[in-house]
C-alpha atoms as a PDB file:
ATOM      1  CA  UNK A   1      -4.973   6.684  19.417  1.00  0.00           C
ATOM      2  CA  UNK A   2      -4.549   2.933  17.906  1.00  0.00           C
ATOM      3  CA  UNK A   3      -1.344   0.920  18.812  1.00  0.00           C
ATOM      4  CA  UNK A   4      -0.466  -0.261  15.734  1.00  0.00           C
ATOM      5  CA  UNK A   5       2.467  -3.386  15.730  1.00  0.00           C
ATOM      6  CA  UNK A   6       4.352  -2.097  13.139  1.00  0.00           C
ATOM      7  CA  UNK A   7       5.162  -5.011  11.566  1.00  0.00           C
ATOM      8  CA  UNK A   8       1.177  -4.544  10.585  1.00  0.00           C
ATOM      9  CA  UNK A   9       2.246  -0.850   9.207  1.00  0.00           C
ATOM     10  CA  UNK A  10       5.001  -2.164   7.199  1.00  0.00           C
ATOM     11  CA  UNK A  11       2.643  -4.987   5.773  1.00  0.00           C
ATOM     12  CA  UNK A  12      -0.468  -2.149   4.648  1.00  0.00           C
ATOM     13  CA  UNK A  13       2.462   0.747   3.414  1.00  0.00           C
ATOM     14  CA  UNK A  14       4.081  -1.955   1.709  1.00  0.00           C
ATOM     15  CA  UNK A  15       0.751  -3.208  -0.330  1.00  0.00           C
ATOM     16  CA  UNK A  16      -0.536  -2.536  -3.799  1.00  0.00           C
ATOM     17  CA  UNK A  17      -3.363  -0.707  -1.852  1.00  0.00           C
ATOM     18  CA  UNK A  18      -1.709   1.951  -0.278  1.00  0.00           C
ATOM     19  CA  UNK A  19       0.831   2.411  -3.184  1.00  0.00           C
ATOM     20  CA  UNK A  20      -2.282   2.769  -5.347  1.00  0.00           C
ATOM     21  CA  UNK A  21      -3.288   5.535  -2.496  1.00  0.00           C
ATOM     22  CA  UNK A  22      -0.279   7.320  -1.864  1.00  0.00           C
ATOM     23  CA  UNK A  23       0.213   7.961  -5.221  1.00  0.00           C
ATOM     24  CA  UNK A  24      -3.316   8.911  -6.131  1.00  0.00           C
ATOM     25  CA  UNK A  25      -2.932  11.308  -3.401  1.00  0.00           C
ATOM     26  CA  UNK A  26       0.198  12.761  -3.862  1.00  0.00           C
ATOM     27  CA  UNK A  27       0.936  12.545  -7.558  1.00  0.00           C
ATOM     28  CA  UNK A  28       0.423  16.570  -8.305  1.00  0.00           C
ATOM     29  CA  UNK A  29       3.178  17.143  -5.914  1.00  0.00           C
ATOM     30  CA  UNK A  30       5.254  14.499  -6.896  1.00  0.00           C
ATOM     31  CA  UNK A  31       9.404  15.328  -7.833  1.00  0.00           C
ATOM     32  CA  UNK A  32      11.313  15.293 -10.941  1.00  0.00           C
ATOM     33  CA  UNK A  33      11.518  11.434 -12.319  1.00  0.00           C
ATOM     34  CA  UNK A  34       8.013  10.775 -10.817  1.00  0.00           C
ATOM     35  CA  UNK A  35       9.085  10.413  -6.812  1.00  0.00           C
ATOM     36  CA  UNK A  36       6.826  10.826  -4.468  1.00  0.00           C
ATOM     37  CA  UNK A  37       7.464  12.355  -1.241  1.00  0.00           C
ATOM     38  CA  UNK A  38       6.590  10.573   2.076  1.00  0.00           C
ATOM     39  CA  UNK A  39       6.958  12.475   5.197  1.00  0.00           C
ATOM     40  CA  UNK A  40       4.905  12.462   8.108  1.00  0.00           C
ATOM     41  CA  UNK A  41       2.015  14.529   7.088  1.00  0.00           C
ATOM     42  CA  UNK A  42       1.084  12.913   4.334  1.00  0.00           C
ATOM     43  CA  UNK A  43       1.465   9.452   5.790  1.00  0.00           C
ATOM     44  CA  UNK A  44      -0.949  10.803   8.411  1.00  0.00           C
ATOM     45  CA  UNK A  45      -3.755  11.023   5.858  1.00  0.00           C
ATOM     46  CA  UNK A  46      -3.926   7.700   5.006  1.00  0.00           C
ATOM     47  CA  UNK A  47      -7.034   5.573   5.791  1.00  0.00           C
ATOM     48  CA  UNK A  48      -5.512   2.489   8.342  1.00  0.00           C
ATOM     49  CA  UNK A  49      -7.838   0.165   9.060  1.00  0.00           C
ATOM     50  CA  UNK A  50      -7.945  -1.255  12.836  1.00  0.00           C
ATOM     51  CA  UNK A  51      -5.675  -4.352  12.851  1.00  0.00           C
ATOM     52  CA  UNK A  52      -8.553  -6.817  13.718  1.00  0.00           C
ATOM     53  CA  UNK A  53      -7.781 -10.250  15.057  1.00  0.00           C
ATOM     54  CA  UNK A  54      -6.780 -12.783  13.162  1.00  0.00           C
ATOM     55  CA  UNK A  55      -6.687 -10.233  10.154  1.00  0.00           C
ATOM     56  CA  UNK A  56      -3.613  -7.679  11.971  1.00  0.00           C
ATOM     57  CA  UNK A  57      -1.802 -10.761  13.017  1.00  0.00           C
ATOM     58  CA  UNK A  58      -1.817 -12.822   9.818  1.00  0.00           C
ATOM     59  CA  UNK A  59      -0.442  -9.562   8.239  1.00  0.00           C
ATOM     60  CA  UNK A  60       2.124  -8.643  10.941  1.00  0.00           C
ATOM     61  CA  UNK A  61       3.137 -11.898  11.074  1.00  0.00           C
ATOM     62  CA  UNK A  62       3.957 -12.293   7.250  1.00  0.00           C
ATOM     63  CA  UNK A  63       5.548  -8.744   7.428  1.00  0.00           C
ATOM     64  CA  UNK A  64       8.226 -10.148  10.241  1.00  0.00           C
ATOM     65  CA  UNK A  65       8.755 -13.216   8.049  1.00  0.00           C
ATOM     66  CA  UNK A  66       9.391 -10.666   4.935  1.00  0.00           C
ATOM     67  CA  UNK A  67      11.703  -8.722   7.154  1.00  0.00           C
ATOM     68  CA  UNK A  68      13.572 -11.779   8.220  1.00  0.00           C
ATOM     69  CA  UNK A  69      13.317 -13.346   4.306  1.00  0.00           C
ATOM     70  CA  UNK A  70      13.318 -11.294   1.792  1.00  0.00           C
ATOM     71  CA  UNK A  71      14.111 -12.792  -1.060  1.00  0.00           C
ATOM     72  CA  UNK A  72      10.322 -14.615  -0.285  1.00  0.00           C
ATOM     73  CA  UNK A  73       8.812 -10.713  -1.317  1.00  0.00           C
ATOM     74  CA  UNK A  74       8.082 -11.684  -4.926  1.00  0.00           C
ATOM     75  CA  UNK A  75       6.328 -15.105  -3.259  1.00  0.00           C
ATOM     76  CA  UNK A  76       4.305 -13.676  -0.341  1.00  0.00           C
ATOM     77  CA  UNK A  77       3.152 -10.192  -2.720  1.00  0.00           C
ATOM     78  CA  UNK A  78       0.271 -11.425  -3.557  1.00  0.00           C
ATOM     79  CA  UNK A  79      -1.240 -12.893  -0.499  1.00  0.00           C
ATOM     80  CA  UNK A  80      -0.363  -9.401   0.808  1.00  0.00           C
ATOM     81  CA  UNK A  81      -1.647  -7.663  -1.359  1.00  0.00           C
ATOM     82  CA  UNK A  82      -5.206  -9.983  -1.533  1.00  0.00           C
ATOM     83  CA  UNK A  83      -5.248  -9.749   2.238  1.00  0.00           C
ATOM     84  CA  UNK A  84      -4.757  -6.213   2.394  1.00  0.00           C
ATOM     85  CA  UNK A  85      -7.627  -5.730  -0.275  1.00  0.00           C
ATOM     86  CA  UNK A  86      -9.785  -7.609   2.040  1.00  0.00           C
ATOM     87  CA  UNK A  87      -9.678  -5.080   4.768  1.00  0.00           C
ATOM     88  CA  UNK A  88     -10.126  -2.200   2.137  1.00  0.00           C
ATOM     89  CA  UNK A  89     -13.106  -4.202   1.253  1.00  0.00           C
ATOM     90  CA  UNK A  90     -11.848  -4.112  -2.811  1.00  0.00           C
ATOM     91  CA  UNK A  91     -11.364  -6.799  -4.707  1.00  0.00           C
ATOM     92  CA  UNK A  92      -7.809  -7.529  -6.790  1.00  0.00           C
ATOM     93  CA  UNK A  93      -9.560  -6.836 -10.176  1.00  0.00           C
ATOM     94  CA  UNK A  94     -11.055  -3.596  -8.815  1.00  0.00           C
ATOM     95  CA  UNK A  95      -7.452  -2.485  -7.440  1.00  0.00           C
ATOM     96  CA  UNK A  96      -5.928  -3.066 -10.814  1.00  0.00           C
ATOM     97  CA  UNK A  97      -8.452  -1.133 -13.180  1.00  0.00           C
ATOM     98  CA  UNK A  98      -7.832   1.669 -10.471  1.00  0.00           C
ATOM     99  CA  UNK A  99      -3.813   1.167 -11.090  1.00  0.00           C
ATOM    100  CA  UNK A 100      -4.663   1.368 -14.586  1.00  0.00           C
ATOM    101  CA  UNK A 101      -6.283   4.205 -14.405  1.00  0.00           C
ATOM    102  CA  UNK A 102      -4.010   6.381 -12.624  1.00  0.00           C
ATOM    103  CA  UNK A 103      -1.188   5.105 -14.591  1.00  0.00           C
ATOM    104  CA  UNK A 104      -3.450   6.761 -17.852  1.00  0.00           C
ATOM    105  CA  UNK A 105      -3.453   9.635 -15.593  1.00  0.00           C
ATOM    106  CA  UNK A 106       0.035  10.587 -14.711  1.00  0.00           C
ATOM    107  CA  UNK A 107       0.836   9.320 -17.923  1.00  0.00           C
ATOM    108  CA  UNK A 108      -1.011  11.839 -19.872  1.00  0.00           C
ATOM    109  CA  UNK A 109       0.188  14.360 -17.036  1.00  0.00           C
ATOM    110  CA  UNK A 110       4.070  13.808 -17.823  1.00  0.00           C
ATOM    111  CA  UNK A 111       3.672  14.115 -21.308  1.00  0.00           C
ATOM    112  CA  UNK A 112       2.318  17.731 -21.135  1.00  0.00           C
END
């Protein structure tokens, strides 16, 4: 087993990535209104990469700051969210044609 700093956890589960993920995932289960559940199973099945040096600790680190600041979320997102990519290997543009693309999805999906 890995032992993950969970400030690095709350950085990936927080990203654009693993939202993109979860929801891809879990959509045909999701609740009325379009909630997803997240219990421990299903967390379980997502793909964490190791938290390589300096990598883990730039991302820990900006998850204790977020923590600490909040109100610096809608500043720090993005650099998150790039950083994050980086470790999924993905770029930003790729990330949002595949947000795109599941929003069509669940869109059409509600609708019905």
């Amino acid at each position: 087993a890995v032992d993950y700093d969970p400030y690095y956890l709350l950085a990936l589960l927080n990203s654009r990535v693993l939202a993109w993920y979860y929801r891809f995932l879990y959509w045909p289960v999701h609740l009325g209104g379009g909630y997803l559940r997240v219990n421990s199973p299903y967390l379980a099945r997502l793909p964490l990469p190791l938290p390589t040096a300096p990598a883990g600790a730039t991302l820990a680190a900006a998850a204790r700051e977020l923590t600490a600041h909040p109100e610096r979320i809608p500043e720090m997102q993005p650099a998150l969210d790039a950083a994050v990519c980086d470790l999924y290997v993905i770029t930003m543009d790729e990330l949002a044609e595949a947000e795109a693309a599941l929003a069509t999805l669940t869109t059409k999906r509600q609708a019905r």
